[in-house]
N, C-alpha and C. Protein backbone atom coordinates (compact mmCIF):
# COMPACT_ATOMS: atom_id res chain seq x y z
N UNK A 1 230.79 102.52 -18.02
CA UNK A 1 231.59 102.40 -16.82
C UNK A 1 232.85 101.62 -17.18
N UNK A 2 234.06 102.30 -16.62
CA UNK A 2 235.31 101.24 -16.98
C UNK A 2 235.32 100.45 -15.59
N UNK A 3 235.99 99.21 -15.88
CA UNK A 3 236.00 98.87 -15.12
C UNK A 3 237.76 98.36 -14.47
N UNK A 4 238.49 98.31 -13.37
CA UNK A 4 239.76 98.03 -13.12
C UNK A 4 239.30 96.95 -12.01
N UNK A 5 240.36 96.59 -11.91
CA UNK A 5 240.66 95.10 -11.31
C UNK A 5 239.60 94.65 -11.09
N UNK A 6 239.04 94.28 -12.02
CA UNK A 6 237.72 93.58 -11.86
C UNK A 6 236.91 93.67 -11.07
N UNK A 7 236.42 94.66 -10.49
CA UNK A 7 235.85 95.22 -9.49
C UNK A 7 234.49 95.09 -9.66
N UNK A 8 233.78 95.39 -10.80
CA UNK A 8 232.84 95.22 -11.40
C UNK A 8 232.40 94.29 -12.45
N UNK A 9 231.95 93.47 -12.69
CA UNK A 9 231.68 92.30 -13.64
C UNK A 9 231.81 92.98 -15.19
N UNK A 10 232.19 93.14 -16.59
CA UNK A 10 232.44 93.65 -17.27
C UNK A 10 230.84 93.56 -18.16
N UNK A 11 229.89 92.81 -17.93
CA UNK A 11 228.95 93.14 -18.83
C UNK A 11 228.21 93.41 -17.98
N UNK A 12 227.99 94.21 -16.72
CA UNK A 12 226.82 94.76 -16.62
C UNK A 12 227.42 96.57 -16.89
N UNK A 13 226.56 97.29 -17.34
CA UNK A 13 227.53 98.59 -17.32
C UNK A 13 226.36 99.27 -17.30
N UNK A 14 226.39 100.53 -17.80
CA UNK A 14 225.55 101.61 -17.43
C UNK A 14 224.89 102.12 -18.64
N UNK A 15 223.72 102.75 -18.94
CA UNK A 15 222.89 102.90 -20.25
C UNK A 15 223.54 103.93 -20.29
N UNK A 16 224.33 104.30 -21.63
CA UNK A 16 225.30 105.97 -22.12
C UNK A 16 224.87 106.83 -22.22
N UNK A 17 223.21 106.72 -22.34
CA UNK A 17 222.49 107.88 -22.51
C UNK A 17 222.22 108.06 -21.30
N UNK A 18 222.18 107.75 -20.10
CA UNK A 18 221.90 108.13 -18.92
C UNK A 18 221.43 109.25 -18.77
N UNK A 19 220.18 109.31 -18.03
CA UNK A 19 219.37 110.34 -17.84
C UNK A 19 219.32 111.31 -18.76
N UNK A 20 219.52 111.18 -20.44
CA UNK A 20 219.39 112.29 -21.09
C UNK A 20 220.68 113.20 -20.93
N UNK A 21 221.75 112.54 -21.32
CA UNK A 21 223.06 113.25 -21.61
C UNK A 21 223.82 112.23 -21.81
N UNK A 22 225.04 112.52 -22.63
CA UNK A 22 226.07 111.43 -22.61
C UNK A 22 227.05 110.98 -21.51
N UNK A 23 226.75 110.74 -20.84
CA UNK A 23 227.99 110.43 -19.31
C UNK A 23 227.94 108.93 -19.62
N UNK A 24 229.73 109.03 -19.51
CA UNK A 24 230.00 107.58 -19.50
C UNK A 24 230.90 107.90 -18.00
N UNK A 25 230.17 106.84 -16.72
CA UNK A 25 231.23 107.18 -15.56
C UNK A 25 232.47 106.18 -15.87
N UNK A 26 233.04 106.84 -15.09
CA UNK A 26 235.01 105.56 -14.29
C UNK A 26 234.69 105.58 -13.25
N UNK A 27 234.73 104.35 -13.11
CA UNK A 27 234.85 103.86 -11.87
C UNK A 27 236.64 103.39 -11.23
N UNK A 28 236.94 103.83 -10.25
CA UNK A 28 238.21 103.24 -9.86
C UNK A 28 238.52 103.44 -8.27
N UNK A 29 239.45 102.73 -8.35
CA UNK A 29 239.88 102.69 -7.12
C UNK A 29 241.39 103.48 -6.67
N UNK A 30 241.39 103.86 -5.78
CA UNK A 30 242.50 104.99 -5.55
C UNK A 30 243.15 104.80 -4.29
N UNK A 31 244.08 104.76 -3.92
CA UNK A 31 245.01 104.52 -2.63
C UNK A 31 244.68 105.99 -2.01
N UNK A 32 244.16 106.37 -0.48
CA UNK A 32 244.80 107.04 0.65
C UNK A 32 245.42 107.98 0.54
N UNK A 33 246.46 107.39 -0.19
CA UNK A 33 247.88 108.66 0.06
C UNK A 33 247.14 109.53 -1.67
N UNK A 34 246.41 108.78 -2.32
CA UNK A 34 246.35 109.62 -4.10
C UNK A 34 245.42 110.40 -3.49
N UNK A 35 243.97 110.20 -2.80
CA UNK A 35 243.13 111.02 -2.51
C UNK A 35 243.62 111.84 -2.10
N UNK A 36 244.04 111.75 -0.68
CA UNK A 36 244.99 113.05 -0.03
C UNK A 36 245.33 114.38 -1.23
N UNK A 37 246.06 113.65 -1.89
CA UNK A 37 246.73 114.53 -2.73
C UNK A 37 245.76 115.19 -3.87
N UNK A 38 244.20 114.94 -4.08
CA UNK A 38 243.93 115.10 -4.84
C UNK A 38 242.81 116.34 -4.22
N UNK A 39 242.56 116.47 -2.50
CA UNK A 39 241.84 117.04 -2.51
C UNK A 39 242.50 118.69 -2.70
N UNK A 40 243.41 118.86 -3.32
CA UNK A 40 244.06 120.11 -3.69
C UNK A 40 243.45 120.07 -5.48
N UNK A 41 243.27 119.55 -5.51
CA UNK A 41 242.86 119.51 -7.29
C UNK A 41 242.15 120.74 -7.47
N UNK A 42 242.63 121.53 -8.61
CA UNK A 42 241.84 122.89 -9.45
C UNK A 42 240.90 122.51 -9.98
N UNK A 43 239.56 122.51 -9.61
CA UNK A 43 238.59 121.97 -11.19
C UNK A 43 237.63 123.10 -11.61
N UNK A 44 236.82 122.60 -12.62
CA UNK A 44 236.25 123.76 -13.26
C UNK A 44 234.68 124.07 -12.58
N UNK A 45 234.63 125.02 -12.33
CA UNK A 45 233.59 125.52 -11.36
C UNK A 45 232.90 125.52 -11.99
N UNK A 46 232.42 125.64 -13.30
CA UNK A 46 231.07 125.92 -14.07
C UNK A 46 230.41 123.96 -14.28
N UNK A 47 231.28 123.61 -14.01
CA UNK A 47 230.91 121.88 -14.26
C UNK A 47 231.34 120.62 -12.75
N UNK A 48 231.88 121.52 -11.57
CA UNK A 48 231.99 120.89 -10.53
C UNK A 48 231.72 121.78 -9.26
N UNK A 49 230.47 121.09 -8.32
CA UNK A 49 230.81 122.67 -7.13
C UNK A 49 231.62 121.95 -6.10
N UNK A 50 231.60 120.37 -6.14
CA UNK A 50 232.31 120.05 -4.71
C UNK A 50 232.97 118.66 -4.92
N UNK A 51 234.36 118.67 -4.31
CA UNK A 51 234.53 117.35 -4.15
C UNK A 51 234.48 116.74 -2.55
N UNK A 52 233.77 115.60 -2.88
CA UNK A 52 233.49 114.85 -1.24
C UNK A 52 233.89 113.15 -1.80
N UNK A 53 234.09 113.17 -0.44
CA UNK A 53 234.39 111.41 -0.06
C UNK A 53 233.43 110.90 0.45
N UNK A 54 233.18 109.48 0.18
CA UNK A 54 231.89 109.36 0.66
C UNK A 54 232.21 107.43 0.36
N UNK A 55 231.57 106.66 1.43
CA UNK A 55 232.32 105.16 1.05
C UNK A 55 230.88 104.82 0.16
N UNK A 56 230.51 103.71 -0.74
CA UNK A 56 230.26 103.96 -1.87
C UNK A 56 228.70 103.23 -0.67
N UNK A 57 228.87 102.62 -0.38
CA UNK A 57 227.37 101.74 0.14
C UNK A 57 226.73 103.14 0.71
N UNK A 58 226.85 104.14 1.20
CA UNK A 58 226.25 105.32 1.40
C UNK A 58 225.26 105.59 0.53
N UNK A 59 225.34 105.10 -0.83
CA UNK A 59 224.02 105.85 -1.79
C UNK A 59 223.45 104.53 -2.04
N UNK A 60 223.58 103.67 -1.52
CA UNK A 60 222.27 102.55 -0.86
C UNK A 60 221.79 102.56 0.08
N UNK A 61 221.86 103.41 1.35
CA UNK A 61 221.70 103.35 2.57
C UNK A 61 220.28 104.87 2.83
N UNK A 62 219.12 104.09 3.39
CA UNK A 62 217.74 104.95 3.71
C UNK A 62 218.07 106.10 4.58
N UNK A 63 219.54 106.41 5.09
CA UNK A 63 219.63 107.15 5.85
C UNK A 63 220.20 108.12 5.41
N UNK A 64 219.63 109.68 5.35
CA UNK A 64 220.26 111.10 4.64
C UNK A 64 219.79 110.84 3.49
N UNK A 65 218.84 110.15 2.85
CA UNK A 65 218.79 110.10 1.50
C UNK A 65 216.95 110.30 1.32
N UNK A 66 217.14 111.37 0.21
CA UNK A 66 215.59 111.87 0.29
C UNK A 66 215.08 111.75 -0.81
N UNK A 67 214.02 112.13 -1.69
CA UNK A 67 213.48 112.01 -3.01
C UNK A 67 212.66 113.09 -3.43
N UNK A 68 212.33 113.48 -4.49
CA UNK A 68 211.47 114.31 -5.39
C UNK A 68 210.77 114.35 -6.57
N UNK A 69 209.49 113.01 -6.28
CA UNK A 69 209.14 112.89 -7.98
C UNK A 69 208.60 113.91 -8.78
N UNK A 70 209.48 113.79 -9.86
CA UNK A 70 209.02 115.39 -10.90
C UNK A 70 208.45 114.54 -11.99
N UNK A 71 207.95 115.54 -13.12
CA UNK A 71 207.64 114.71 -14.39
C UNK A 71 208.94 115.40 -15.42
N UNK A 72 209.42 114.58 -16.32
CA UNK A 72 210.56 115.43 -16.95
C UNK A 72 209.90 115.37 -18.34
N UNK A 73 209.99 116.88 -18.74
CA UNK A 73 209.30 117.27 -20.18
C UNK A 73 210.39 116.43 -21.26
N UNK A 74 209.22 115.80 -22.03
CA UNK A 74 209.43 115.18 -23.50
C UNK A 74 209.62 116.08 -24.51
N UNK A 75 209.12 117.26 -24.63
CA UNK A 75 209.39 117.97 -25.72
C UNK A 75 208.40 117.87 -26.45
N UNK A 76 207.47 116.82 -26.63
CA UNK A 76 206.38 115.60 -27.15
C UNK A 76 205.53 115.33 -26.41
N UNK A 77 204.35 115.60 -25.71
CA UNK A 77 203.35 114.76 -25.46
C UNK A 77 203.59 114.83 -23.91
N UNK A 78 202.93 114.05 -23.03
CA UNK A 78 203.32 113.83 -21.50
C UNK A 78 204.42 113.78 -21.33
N UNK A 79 204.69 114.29 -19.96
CA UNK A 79 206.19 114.11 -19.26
C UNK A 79 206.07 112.75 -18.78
N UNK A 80 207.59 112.12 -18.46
CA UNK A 80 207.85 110.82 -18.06
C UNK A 80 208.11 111.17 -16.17
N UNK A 81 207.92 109.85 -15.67
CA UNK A 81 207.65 110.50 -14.37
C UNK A 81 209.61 110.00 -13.66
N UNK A 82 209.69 110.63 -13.28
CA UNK A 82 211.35 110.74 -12.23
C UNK A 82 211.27 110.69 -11.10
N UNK A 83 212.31 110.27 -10.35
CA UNK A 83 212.57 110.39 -9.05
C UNK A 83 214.14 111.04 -8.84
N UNK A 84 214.05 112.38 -8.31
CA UNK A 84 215.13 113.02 -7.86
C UNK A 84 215.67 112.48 -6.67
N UNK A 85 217.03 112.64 -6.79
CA UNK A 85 217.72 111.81 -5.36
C UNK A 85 218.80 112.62 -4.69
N UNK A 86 218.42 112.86 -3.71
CA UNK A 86 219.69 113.70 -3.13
C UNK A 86 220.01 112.96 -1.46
N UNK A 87 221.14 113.12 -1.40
CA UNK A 87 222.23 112.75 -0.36
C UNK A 87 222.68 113.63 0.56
N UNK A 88 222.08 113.84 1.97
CA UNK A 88 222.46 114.51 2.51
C UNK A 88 223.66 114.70 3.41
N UNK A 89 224.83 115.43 3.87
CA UNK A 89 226.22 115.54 4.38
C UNK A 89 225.89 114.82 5.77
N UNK A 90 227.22 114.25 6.28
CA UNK A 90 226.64 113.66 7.49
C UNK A 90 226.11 114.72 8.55
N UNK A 91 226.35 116.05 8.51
CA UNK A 91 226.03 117.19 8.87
C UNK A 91 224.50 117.62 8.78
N UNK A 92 224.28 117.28 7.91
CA UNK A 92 222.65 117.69 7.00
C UNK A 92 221.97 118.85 7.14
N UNK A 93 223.44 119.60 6.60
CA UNK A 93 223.47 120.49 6.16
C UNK A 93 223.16 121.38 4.83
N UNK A 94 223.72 120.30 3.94
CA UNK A 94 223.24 120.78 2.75
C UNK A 94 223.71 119.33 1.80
N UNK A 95 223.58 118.81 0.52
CA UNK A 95 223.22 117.80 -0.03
C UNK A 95 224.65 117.81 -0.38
N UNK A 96 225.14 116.44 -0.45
CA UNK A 96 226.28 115.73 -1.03
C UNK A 96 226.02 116.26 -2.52
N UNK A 97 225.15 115.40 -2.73
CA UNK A 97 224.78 115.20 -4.42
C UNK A 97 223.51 114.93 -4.45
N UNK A 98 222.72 115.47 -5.51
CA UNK A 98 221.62 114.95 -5.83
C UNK A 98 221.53 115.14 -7.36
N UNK A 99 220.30 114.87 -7.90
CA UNK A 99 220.15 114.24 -9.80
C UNK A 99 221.13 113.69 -10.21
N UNK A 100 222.02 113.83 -10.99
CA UNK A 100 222.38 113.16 -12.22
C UNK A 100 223.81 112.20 -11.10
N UNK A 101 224.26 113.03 -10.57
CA UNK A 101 225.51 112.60 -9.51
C UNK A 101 224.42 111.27 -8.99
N UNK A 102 223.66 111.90 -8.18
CA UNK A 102 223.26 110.43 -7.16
C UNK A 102 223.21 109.79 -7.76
N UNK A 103 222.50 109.85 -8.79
CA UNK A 103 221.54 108.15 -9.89
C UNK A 103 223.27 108.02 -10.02
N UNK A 104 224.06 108.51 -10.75
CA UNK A 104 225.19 107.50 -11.42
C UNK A 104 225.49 106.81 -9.68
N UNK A 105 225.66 107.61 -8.68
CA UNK A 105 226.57 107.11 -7.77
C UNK A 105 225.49 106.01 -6.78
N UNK A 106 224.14 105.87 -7.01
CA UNK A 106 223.02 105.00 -6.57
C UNK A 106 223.82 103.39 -7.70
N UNK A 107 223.97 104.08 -8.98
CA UNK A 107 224.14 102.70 -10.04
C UNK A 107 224.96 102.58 -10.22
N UNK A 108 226.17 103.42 -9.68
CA UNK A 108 227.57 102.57 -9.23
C UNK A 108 227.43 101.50 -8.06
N UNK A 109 226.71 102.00 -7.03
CA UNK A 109 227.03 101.33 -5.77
C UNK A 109 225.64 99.89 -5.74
N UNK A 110 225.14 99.83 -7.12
CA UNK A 110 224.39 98.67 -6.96
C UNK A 110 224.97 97.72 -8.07
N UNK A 111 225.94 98.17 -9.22
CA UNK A 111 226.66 97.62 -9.50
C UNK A 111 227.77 96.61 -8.55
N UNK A 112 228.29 97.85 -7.95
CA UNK A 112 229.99 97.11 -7.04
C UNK A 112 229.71 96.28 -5.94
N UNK A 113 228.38 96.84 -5.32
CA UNK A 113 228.03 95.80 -4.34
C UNK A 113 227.43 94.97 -4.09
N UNK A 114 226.94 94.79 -5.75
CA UNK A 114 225.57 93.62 -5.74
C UNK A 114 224.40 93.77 -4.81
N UNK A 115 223.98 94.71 -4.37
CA UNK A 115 222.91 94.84 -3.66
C UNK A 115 221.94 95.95 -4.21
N UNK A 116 220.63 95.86 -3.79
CA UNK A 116 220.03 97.41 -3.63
C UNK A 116 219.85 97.59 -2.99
N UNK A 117 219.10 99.10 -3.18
CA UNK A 117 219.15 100.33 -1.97
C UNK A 117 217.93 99.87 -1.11
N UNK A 118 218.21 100.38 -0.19
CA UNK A 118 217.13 100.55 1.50
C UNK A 118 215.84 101.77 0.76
N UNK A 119 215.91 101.97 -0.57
CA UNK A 119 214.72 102.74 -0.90
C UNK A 119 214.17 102.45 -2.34
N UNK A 120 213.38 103.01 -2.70
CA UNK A 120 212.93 102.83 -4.31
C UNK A 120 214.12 103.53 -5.17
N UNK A 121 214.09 103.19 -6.39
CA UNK A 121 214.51 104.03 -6.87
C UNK A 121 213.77 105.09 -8.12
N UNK A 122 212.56 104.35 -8.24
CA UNK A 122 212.00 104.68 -8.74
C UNK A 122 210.55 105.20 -8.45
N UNK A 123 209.59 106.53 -9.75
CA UNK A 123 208.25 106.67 -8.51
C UNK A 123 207.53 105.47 -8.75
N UNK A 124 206.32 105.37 -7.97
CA UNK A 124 205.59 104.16 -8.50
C UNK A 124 204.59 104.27 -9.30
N UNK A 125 204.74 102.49 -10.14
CA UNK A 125 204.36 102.20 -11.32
C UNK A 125 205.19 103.24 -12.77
N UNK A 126 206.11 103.75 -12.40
CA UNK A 126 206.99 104.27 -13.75
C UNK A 126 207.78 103.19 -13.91
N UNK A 127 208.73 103.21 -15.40
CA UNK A 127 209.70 102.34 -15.34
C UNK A 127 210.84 102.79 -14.93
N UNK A 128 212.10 101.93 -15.13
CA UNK A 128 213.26 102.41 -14.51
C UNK A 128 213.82 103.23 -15.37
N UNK A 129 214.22 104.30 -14.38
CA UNK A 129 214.55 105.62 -15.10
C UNK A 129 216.40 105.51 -16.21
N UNK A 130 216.65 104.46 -16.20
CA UNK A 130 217.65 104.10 -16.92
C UNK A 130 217.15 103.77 -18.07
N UNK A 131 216.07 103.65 -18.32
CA UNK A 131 215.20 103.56 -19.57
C UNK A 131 214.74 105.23 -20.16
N UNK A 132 215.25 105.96 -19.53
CA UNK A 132 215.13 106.74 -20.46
C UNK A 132 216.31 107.24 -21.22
N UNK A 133 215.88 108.16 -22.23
CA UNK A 133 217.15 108.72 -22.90
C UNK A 133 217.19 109.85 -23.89
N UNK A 134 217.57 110.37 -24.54
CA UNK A 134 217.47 112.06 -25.58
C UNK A 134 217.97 111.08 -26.51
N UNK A 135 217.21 111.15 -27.76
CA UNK A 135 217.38 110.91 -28.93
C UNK A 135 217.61 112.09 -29.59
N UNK A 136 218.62 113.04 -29.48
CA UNK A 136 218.52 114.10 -29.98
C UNK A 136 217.80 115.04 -30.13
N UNK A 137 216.21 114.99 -29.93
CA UNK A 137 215.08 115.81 -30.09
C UNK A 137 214.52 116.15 -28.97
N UNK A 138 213.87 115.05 -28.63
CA UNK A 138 213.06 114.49 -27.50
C UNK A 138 213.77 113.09 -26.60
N UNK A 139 213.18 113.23 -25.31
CA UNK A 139 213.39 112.77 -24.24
C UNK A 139 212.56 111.68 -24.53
N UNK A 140 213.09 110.34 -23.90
CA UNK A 140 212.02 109.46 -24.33
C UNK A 140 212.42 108.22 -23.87
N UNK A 141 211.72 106.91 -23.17
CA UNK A 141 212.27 105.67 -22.75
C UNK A 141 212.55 104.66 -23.77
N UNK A 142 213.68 103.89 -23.47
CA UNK A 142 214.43 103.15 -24.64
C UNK A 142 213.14 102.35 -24.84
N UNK A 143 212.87 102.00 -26.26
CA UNK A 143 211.98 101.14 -26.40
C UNK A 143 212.30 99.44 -26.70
C-alpha cells in the first residue's frame, strides 16, 4: 500500500502476496472535481467490470455485506478454509465488489480507520486469510 499524506501509518501495510496473487494496492486521496473527471475513464474490460464510489467505512459496515465460506484448493493436501466477501449496491441489486476487491477494500478501510468491521472476517477457527499466499506452486499460509 502507498501511502500519501500520511493517511495511513507507514508500517502497517498489506501482505504482497495477498490472497494468492501479487497486488500491491494505492491508496489515495482525490479531490471531487478529479473523480468527476475520471468517471469517463476507458479501462480494460478483461481486468475491470465497474467503477463505483463508495466512502471507505462502507466495507466495515454489517449492512449489504454478505459472506461465503469456501475451502481454497492447495494444489497439496487439504484446502485452506476462506471467507468470500461481497458488498452489496445501495440498490441490492447486484454486488459492488466481492473476493479479492472486498478483502483489499475490507484492509484498506481497517487500515485508514483504525477500526474493525461490524463482521468476521474470517470463517471460524481458520487463521487470517492474509496469511495466506502462492509460493509459486501451491497455495499455502505464511509460516
Amino acid at each position: 500500500m502507498t501511502v500519501h499524506d500520511g493517511a495511513i501509518p507507514a508500517q502497517r501495510k498489506f501482505n504482497q502476496e495477498y490472497c494468492c496473487r501479487q497486488v500491491v494496492p494505492v491508496v489515495g486521496v482525490i479531490s471531487e472535481e478529479v473523480a468527476m473527471r475520471c468517471m469517463g475513464v476507458i479501462v480494460n474490460s478483461d481486468e475491470v467490470a465497474a467503477i463505483f464510489a463508495q466512502p471507505l467505512q462502507r466495507f466495515l459496515e454489517a449492512r449489504g455485506h454478505s459472506h461465503k465460506d469456501v475451502m481454497w484448493e492447495t494444489g497439496q493436501g487439504p484446502g485452506l478454509p476462506y471467507r468470500l466477501h461481497f458488498f452489496q449496491s445501495q440498490d441490492e441489486r447486484d454486488p459492488i465488489c466481492w473476493g479479492l476487491t472486498a478483502g483489499i477494500l475490507i484492509q484498506a478501510a481497517r487500515l485508514a480507520l483504525d477500526r474493525e468491521p461490524e463482521f468476521s472476517i474470517d470463517p471460524p477457527g481458520s487463521r487470517p486469510y492474509t496469511d495466506i499466499i502462492h509460493d509459486g506452486s501451491v497455495v499455502r499460509y505464511v509460516e
